[in-house]
Protein backbone atom coordinates (compact mmCIF):
# COMPACT_ATOMS: atom_id res chain seq x y z
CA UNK A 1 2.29 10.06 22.79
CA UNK A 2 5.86 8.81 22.12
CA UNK A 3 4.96 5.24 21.57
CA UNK A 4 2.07 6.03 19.35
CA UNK A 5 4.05 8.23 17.37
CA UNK A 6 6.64 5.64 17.63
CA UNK A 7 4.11 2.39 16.58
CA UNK A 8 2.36 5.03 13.76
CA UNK A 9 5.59 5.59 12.12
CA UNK A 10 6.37 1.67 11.96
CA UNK A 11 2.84 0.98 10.14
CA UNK A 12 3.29 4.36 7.88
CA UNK A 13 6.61 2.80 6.94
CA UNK A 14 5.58 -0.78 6.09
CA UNK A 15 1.59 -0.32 4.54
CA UNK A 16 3.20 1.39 1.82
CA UNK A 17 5.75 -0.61 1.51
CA UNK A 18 4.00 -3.89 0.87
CA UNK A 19 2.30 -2.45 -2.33
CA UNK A 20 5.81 -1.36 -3.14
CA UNK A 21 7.45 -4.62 -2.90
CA UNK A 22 4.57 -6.40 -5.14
CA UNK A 23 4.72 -3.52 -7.69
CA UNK A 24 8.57 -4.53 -7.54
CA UNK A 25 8.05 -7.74 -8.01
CA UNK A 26 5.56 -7.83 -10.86
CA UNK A 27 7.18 -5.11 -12.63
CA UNK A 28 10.78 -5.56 -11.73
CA UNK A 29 10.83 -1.89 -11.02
CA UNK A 30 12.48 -2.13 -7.68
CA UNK A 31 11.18 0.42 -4.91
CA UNK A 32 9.66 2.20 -8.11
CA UNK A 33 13.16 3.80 -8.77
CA UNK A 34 14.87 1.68 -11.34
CA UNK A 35 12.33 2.60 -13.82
CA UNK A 36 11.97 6.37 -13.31
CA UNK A 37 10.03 6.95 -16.15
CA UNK A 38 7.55 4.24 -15.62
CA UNK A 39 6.73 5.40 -12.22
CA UNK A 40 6.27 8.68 -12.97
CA UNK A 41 3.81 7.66 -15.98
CA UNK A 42 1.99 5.64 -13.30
CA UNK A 43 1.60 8.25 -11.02
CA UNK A 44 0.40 10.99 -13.11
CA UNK A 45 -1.81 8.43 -15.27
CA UNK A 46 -4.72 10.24 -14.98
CA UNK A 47 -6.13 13.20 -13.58
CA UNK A 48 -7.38 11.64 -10.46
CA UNK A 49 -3.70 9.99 -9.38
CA UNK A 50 -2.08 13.68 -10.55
CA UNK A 51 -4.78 15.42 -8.18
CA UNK A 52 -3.20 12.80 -5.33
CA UNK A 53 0.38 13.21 -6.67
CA UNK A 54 0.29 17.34 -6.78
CA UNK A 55 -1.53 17.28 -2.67
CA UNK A 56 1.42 14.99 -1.62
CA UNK A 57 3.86 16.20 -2.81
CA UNK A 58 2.90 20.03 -2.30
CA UNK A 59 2.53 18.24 1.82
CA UNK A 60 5.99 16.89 1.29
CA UNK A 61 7.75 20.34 0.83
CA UNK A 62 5.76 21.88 3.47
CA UNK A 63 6.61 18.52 5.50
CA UNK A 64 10.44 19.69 4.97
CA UNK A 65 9.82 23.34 5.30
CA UNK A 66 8.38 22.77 8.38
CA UNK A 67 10.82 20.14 10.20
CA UNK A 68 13.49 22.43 9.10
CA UNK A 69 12.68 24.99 11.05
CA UNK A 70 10.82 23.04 13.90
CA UNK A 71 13.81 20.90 14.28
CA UNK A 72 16.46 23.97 15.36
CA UNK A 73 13.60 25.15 17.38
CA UNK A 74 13.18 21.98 19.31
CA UNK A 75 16.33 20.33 18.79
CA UNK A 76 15.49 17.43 16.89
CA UNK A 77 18.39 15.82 16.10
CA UNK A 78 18.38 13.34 12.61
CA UNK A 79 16.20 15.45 10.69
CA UNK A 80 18.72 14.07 7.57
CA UNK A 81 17.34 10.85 8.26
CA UNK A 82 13.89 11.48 8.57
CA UNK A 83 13.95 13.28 5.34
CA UNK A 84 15.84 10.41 3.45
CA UNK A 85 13.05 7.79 5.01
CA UNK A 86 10.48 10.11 3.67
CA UNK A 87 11.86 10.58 0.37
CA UNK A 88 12.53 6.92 0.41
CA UNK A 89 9.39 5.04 2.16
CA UNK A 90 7.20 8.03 2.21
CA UNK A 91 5.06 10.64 4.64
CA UNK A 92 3.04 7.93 6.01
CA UNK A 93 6.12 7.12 8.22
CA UNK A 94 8.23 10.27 7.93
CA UNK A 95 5.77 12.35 9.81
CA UNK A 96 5.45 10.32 12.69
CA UNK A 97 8.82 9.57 13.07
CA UNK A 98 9.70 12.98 13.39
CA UNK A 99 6.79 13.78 15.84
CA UNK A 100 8.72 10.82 17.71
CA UNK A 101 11.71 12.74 17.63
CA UNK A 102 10.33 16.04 18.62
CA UNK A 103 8.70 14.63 21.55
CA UNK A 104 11.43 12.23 22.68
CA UNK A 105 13.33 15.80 22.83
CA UNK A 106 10.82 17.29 24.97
């Protein structure tokens, strides 16, 4: 399961991250966080992106309420850095990576 986890993590890092760069690029709003505002009209535009927005983000916390304490039970080590790729690049790769990590520790 290590390389899958391993291979899912690279593809839920760069999907997203395609999108992102042409956003960037047409909008100049680099990795949609040089134009806070903007992004965050964008992604609560309507009630059907806020009903996306409020489930991912609510999955987020639990994501890092979770690895928290799953990490000093395991001993994953670089939980920092999976949380900074998450915040930065997303779930989509965050979780994953640290089911990677858990299992590489196993």
């Amino acid at each position: 399961m290590k390389k899958i986890y391993l291979v899912l993590a690279v593809i839920g890092f760069i999907a997203p991250s395609i999108l992102v760069a042409i956003e960037s690029v047409e909008t100049g709003n680099i990795l949609l966080y040089t134009q806070p505002a903007a992004t965050l009209e964008a992604m609560f535009s309507n009630r059907i992106s806020t009903i996306f927005m409020i489930d991912l983000l609510f999955a987020v916390l639990v994501f890092f309420i979770w690895t928290y304490a799953d990490s000093k039970k395991n001993g994953v080590r670089n939980i920092g850095l999976v949380w900074l790729l998450t915040l930065l690049l997303g779930l989509a790769g965050g979780f994953p990576l640290y089911l990677y990590l858990r299992e590489k520790e196993n």
